[in-house]
C-alpha atoms as a PDB file:
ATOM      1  CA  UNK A   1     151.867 132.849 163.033  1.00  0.00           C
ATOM      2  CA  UNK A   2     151.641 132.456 159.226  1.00  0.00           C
ATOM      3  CA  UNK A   3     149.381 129.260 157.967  1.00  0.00           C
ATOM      4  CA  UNK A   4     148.657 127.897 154.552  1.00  0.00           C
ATOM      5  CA  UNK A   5     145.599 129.383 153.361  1.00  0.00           C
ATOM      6  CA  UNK A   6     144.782 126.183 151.467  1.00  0.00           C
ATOM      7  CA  UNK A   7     146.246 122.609 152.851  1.00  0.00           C
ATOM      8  CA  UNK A   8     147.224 119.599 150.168  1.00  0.00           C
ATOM      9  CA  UNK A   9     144.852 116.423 150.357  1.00  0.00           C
ATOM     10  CA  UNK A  10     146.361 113.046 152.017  1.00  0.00           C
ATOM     11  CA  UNK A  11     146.688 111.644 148.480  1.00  0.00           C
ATOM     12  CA  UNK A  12     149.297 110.912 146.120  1.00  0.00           C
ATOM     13  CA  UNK A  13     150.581 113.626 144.609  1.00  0.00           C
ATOM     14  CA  UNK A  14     153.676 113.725 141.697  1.00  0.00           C
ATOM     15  CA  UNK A  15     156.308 116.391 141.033  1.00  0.00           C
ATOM     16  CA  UNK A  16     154.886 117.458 137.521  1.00  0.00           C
ATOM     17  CA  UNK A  17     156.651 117.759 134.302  1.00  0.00           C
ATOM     18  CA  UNK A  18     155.853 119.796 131.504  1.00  0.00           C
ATOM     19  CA  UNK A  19     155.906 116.287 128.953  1.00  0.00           C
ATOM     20  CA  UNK A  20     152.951 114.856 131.640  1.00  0.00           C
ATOM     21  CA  UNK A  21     150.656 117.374 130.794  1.00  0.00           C
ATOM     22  CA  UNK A  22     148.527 115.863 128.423  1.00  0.00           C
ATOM     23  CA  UNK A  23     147.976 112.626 130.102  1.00  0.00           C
ATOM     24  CA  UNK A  24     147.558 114.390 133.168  1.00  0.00           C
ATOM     25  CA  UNK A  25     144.318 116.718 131.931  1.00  0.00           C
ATOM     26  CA  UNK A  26     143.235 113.610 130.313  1.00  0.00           C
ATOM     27  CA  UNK A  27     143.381 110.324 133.233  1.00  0.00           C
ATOM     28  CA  UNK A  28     145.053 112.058 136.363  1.00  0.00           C
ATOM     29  CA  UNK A  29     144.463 109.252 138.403  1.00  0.00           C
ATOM     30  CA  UNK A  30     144.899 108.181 141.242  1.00  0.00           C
ATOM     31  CA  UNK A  31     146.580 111.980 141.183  1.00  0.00           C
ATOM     32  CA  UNK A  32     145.340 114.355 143.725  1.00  0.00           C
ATOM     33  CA  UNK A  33     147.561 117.133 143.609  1.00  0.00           C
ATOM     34  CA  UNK A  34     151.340 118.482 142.097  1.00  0.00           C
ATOM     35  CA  UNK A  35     154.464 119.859 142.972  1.00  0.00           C
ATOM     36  CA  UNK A  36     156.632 122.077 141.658  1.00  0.00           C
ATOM     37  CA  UNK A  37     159.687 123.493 141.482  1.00  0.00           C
ATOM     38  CA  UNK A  38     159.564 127.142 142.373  1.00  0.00           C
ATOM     39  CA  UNK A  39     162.644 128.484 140.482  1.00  0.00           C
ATOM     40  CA  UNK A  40     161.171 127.142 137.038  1.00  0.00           C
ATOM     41  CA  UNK A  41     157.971 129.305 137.297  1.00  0.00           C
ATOM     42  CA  UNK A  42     159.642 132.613 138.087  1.00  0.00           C
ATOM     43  CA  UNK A  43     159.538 134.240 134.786  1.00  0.00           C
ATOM     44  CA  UNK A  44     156.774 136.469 133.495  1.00  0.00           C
ATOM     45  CA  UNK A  45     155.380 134.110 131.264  1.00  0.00           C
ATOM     46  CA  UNK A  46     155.383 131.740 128.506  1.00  0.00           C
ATOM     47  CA  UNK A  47     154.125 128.123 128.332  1.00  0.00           C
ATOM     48  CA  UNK A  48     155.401 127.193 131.569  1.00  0.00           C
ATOM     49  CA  UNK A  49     153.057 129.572 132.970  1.00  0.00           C
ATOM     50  CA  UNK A  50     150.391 129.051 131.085  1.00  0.00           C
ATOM     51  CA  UNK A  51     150.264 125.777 131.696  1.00  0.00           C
ATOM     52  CA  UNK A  52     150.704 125.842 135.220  1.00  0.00           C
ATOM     53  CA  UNK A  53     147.848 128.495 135.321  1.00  0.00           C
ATOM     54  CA  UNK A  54     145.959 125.771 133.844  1.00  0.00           C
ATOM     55  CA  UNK A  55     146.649 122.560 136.035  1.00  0.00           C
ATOM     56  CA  UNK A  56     146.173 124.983 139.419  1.00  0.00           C
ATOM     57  CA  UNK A  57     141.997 125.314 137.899  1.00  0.00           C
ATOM     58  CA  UNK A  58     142.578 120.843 138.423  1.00  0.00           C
ATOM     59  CA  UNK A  59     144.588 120.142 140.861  1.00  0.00           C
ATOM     60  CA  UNK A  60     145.924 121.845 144.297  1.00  0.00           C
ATOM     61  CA  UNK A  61     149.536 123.033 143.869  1.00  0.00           C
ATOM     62  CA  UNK A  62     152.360 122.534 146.222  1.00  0.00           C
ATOM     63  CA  UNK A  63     155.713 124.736 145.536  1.00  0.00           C
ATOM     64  CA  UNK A  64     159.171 122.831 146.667  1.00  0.00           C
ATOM     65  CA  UNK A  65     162.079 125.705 146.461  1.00  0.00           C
ATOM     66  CA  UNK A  66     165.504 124.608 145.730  1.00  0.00           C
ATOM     67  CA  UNK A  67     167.652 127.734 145.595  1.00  0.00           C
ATOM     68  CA  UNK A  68     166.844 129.699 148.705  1.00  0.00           C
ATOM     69  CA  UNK A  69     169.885 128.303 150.649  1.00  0.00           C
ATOM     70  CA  UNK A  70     168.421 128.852 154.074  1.00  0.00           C
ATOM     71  CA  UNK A  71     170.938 127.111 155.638  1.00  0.00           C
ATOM     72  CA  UNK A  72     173.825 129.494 154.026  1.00  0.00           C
ATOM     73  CA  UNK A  73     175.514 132.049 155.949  1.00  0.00           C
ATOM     74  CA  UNK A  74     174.914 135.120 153.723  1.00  0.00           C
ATOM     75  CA  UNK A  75     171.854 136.759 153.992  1.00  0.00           C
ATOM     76  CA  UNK A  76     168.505 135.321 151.930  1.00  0.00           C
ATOM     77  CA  UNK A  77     168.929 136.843 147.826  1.00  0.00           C
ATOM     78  CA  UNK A  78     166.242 139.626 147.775  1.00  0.00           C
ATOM     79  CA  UNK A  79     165.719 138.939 144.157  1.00  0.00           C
ATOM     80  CA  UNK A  80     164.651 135.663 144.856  1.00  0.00           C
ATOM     81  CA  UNK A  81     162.732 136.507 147.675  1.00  0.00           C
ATOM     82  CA  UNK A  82     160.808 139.105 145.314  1.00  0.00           C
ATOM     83  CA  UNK A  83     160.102 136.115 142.846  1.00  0.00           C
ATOM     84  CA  UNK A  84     158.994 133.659 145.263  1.00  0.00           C
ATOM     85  CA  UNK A  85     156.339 136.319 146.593  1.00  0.00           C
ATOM     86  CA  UNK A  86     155.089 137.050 143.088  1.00  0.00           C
ATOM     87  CA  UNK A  87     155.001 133.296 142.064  1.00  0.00           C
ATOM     88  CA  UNK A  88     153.159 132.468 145.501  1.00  0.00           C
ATOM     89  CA  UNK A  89     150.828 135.364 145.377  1.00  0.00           C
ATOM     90  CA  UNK A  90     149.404 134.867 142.032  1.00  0.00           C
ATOM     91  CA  UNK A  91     149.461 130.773 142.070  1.00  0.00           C
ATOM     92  CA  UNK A  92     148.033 131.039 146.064  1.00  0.00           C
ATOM     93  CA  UNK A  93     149.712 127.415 146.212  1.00  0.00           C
ATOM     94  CA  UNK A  94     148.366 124.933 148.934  1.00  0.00           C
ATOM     95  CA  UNK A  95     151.401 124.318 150.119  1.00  0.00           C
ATOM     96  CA  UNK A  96     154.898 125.879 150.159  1.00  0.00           C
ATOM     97  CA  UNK A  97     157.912 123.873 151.057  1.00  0.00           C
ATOM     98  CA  UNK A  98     162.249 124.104 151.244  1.00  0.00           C
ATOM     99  CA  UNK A  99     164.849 122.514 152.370  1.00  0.00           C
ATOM    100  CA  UNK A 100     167.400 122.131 155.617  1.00  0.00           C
ATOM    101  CA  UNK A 101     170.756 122.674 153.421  1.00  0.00           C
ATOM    102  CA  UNK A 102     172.985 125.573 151.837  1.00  0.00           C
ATOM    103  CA  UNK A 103     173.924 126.380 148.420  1.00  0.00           C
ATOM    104  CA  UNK A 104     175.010 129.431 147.541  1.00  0.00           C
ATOM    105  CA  UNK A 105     178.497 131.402 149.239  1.00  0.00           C
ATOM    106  CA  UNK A 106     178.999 134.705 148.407  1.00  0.00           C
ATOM    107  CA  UNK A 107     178.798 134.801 144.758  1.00  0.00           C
ATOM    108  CA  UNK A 108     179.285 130.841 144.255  1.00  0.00           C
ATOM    109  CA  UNK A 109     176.059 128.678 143.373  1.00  0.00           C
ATOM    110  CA  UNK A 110     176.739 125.039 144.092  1.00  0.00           C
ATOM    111  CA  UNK A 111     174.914 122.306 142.420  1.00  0.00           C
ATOM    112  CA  UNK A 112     174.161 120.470 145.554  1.00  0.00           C
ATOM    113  CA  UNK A 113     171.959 120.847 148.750  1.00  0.00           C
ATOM    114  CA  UNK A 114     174.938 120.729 151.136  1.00  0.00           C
ATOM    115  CA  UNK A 115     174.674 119.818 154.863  1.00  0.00           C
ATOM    116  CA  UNK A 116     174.928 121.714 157.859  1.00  0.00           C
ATOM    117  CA  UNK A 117     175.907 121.190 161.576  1.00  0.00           C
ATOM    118  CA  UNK A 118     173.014 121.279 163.568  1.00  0.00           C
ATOM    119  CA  UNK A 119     174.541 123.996 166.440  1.00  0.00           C
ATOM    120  CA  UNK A 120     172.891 126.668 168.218  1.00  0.00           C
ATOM    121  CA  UNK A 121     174.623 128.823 165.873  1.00  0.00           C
ATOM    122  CA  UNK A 122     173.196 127.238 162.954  1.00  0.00           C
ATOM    123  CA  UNK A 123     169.929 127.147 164.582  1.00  0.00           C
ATOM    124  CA  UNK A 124     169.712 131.018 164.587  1.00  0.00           C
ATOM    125  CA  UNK A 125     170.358 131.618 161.398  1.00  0.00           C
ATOM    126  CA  UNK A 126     167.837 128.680 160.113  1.00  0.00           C
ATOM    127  CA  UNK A 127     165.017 130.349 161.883  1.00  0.00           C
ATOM    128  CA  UNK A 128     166.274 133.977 160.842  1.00  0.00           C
ATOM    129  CA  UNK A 129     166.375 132.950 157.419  1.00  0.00           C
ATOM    130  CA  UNK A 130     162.569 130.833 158.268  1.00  0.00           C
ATOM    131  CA  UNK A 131     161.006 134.508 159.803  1.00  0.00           C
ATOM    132  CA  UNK A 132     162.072 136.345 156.900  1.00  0.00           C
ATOM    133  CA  UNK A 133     161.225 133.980 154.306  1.00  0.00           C
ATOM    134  CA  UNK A 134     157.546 133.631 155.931  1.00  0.00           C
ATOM    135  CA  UNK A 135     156.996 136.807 156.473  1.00  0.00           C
ATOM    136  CA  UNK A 136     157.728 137.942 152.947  1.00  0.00           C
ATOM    137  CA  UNK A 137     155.789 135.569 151.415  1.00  0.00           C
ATOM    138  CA  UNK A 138     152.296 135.995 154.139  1.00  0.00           C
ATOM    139  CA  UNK A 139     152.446 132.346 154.556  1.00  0.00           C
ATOM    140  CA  UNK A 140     153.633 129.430 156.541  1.00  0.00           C
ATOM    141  CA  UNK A 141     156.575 126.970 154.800  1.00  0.00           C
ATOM    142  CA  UNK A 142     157.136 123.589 155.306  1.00  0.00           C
ATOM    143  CA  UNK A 143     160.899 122.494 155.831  1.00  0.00           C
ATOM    144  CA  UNK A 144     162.351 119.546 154.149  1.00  0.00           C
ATOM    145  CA  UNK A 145     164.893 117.307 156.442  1.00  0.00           C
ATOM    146  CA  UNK A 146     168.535 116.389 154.124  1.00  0.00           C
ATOM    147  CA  UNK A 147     170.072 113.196 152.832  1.00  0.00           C
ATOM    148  CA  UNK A 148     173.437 113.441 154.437  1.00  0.00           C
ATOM    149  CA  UNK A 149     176.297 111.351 153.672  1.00  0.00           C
ATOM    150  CA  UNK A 150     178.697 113.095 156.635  1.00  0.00           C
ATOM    151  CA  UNK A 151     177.852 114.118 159.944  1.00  0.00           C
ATOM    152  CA  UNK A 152     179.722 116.987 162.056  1.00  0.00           C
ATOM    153  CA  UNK A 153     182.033 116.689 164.781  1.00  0.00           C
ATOM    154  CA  UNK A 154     180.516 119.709 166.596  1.00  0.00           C
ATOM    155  CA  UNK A 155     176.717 119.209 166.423  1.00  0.00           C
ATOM    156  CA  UNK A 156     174.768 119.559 169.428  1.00  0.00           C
ATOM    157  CA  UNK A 157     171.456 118.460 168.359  1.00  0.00           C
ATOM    158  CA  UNK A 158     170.487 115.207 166.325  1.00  0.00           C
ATOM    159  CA  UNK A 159     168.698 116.043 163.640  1.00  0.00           C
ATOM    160  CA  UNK A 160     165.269 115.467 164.525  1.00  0.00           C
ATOM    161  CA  UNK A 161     165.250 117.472 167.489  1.00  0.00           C
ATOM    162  CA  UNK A 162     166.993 120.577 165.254  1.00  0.00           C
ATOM    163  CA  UNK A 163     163.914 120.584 162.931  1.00  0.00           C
ATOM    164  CA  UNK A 164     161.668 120.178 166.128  1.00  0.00           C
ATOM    165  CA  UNK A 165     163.176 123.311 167.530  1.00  0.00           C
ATOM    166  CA  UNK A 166     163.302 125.418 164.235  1.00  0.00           C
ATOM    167  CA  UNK A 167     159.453 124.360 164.208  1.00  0.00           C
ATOM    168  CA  UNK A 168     159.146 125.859 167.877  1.00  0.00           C
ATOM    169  CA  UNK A 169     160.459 129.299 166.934  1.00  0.00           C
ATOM    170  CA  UNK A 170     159.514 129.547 163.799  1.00  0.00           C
ATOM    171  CA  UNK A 171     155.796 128.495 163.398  1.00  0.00           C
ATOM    172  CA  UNK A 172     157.264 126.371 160.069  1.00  0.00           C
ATOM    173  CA  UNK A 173     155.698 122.952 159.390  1.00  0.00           C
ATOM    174  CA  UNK A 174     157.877 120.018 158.529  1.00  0.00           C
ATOM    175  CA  UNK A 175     158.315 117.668 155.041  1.00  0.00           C
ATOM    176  CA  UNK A 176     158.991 114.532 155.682  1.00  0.00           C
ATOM    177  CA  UNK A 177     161.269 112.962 153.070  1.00  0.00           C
ATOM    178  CA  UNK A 178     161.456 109.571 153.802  1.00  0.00           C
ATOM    179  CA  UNK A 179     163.971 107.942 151.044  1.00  0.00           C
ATOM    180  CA  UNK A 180     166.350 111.372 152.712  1.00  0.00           C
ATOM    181  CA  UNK A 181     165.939 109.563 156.386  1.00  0.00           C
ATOM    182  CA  UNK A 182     166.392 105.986 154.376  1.00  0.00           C
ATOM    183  CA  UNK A 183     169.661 107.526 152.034  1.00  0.00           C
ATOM    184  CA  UNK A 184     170.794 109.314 155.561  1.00  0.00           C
ATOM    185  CA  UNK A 185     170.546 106.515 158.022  1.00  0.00           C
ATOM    186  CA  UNK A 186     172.847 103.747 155.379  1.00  0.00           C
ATOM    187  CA  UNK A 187     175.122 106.205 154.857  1.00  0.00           C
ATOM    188  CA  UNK A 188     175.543 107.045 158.416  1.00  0.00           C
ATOM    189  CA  UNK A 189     174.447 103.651 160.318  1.00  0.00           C
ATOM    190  CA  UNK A 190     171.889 104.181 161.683  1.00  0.00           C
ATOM    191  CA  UNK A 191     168.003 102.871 162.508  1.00  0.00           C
ATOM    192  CA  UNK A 192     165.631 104.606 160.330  1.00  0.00           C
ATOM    193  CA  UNK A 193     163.011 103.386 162.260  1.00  0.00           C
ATOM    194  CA  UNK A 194     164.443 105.210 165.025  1.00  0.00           C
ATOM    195  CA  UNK A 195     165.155 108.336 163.801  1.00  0.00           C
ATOM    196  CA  UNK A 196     161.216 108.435 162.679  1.00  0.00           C
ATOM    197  CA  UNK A 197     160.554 107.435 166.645  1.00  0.00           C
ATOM    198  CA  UNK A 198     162.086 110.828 167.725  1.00  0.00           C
ATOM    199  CA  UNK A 199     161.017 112.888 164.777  1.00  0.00           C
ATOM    200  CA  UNK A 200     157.829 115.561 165.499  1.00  0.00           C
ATOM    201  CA  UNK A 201     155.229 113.762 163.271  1.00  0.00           C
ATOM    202  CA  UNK A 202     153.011 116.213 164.441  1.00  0.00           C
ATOM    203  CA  UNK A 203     154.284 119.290 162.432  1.00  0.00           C
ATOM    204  CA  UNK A 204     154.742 117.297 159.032  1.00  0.00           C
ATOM    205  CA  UNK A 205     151.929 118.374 156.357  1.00  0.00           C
ATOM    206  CA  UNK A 206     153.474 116.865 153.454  1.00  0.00           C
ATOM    207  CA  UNK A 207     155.729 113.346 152.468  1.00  0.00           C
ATOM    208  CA  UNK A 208     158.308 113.159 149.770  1.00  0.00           C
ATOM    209  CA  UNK A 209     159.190 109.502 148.104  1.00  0.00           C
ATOM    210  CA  UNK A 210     162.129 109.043 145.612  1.00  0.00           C
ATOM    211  CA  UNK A 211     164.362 106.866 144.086  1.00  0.00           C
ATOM    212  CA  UNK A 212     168.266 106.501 144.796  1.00  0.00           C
ATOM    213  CA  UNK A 213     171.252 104.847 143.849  1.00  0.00           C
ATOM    214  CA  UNK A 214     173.530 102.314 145.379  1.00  0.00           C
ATOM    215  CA  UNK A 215     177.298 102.631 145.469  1.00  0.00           C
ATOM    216  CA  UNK A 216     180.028 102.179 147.733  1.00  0.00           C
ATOM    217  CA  UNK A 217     182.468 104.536 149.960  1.00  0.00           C
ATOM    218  CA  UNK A 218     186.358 104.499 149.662  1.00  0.00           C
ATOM    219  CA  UNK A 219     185.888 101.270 152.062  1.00  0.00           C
ATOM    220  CA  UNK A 220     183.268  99.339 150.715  1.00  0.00           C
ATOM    221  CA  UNK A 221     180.450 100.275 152.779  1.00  0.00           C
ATOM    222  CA  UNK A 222     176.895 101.406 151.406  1.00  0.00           C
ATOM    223  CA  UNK A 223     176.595 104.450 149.986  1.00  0.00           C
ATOM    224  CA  UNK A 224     173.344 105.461 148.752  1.00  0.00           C
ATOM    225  CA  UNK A 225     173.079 108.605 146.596  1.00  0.00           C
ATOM    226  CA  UNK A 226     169.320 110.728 146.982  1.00  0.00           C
ATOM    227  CA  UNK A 227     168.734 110.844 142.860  1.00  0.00           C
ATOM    228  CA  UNK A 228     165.223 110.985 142.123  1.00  0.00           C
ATOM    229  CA  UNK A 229     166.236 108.486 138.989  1.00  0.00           C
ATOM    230  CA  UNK A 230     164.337 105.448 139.885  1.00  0.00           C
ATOM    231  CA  UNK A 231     161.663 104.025 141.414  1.00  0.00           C
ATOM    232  CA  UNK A 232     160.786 104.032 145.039  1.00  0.00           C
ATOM    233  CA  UNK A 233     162.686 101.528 146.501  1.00  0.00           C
ATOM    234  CA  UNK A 234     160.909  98.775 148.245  1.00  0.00           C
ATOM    235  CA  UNK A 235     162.457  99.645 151.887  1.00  0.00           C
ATOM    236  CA  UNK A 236     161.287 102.874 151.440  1.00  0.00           C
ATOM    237  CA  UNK A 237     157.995 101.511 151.067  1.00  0.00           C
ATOM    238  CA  UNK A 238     158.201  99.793 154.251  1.00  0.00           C
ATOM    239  CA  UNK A 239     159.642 102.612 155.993  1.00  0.00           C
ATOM    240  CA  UNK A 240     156.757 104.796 154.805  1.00  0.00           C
ATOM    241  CA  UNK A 241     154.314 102.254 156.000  1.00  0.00           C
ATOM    242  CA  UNK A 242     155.607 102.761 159.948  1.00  0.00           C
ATOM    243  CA  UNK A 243     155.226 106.639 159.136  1.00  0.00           C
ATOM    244  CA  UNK A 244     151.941 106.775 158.052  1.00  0.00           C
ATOM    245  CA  UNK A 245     151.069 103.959 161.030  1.00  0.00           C
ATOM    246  CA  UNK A 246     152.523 106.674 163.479  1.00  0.00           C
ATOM    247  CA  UNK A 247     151.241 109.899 161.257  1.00  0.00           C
ATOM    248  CA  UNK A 248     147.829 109.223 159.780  1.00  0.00           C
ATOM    249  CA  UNK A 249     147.336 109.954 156.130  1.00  0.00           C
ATOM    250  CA  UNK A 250     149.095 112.624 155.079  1.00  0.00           C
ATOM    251  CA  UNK A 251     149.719 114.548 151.179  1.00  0.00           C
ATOM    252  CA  UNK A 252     152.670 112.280 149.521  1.00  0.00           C
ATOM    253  CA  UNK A 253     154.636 112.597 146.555  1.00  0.00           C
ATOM    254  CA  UNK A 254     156.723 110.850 144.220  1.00  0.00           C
ATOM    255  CA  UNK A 255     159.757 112.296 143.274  1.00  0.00           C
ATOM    256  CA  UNK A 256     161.418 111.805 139.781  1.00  0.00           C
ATOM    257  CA  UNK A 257     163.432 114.599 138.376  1.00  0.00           C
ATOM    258  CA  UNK A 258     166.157 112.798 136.296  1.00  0.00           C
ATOM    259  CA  UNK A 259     165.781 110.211 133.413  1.00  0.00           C
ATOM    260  CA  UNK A 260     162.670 111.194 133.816  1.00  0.00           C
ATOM    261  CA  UNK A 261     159.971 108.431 132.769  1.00  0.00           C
ATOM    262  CA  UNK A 262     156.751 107.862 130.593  1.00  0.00           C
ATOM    263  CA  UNK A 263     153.761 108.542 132.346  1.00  0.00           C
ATOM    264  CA  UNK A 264     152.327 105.181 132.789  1.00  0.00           C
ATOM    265  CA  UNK A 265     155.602 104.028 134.731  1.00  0.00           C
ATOM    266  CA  UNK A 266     155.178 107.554 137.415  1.00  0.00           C
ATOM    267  CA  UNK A 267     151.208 106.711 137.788  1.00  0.00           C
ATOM    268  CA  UNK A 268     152.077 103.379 139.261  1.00  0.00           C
ATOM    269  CA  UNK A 269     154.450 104.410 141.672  1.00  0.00           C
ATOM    270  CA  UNK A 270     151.918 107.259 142.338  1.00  0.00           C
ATOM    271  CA  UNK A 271     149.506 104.280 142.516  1.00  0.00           C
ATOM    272  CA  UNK A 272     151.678 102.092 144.950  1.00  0.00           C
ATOM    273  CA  UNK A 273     151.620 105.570 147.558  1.00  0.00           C
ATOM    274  CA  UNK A 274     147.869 105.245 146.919  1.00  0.00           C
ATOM    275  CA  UNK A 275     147.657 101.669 148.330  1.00  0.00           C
ATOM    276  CA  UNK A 276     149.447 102.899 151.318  1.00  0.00           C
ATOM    277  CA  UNK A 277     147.466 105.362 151.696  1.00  0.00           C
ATOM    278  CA  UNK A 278     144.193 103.098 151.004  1.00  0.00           C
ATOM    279  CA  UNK A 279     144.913 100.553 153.684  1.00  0.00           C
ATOM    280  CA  UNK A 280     145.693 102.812 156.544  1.00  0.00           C
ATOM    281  CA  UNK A 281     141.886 104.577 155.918  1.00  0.00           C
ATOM    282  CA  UNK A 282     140.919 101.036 155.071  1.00  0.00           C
ATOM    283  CA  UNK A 283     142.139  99.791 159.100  1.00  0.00           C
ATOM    284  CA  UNK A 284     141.078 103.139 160.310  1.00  0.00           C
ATOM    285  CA  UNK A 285     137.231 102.099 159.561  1.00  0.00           C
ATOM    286  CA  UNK A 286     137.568  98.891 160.933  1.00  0.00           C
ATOM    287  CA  UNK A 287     139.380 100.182 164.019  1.00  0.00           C
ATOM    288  CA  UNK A 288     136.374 102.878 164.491  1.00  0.00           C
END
């Protein structure tokens, strides 16, 4: 089985953007590591490179994919495969995750991470996809549960127990995103509390925060939309308290990828995942 051959502290940790740089060479904290997006770093060069090249001398470097589509039914893009091995074998990231979701068909890219049913069917091609993905890159992955806003008729398996399994035959590690399981469980009614009860805390090396935005369905129920716009909201703070109760520290990052904000404003929601993190070592040392 493949493992990272570097792991991501249990600190905060921010999905970077290229206007962040400067502030973050010059007052990082509380900062311990950064994400990025894997299909903006597969060309051959260029600022984006360069200054990536120079953050990974600073800080560790986790790469989140977007456009793999493991969940689709066509075969993984060997282009893209290609590009994700170069990008991971020169940047030797701590950390490399994707997501539980489809996006391409054929010839048709969708805009979306769109949601599977979670059959045996679907199962097999998840961890065919997984194998191949891992063993083209020499390295384990880490994969990402959805924010759903429909659930299939036909699934066998609830959703933590699919990502369980794919762990099981795979060897892959888990993300934890918990505004998805927040976004997932309005949208769907149910206990978020309960759905991180049954999930494999276990396997998860890395947490993902975000913002989202409140609407309503055709009926006038809740209907929360997984943006990355806004801040954290605070029951997502709560909720990430009872993980991190049940997980132990673990690497977690704060998502913002649209209206994207000054820095000071994503350094104190990086600082608020700090306190978290602070006050579980904090009862840990009284505890031992």
């Amino acid at each position: 089985m493949y493992d990272q051959t570097n792991h991501l502290p249990a600190l905060p940790g921010v999905g970077y953007k290229p206007q962040h740089y400067s502030d973050l060479v010059a007052n990082p904290a509380p900062v311990g590591w950064l994400e990025i997006h894997a299909e903006n770093y597969m060309g051959a060069g260029g600022r984006p490179i360069a200054q990536l090249k120079q953050l990974s001398g600073h800080f560790p470097i986790s790469v989140h994919g977007v456009g793999l589509s493991i969940g689709g039914e066509d075969a993984l893009d060997p282009d893209h495969l290609s590009r994700l091995k170069h990008l991971c074998d020169w940047l030797n990231p701590a950390s490399f995750s994707e997501h539980l979701a489809w996006s391409t068909h054929e010839s048709a890219f969708m805009n979306d991470l769109l949601p599977l049913p979670y059959t045996e069917v679907t199962l097999k091609r998840v961890c065919d996809h997984i194998d191949q993905l891992q063993d083209t890159i020499g390295r384990r992955m880490l994969l990402e549960n959805p924010s759903s806003y429909l659930a299939f008729d036909d699934s066998t398996y609830a959703e933590p127990d699919f990502l369980s399994e794919v762990s099981k035959r795979t060897g892959c590690g888990l993300l934890l995103d918990v505004n998805n399981i927040f976004v997932s469980a309005t949208n769907l009614n149910y206990s978020p509390y309960a759905y991180v009860d049954a999930f494999d805390l276990d396997k998860v090396g890395e947490i993902h925060l975000g913002g989202h935005d409140e609407d309503e369905d055709d009926h006038g129920a809740p209907l929360l939309i997984d943006s990355h716009g806004r801040e954290v909201a605070d029951p997502v703070w709560t909720l990430l308290d009872y993980v991190l109760e049940r997980s132990g520290p673990l690497p977690t990052l704060i998502e913002w990828d649209t209206d994207v904000p000054e820095w000071p404003v994503l350094a104190e929601e990086a600082r608020r995942a700090d306190i978290a993190l602070s006050k579980l070592n904090a009862r840990a040392k009284v505890t031992a």
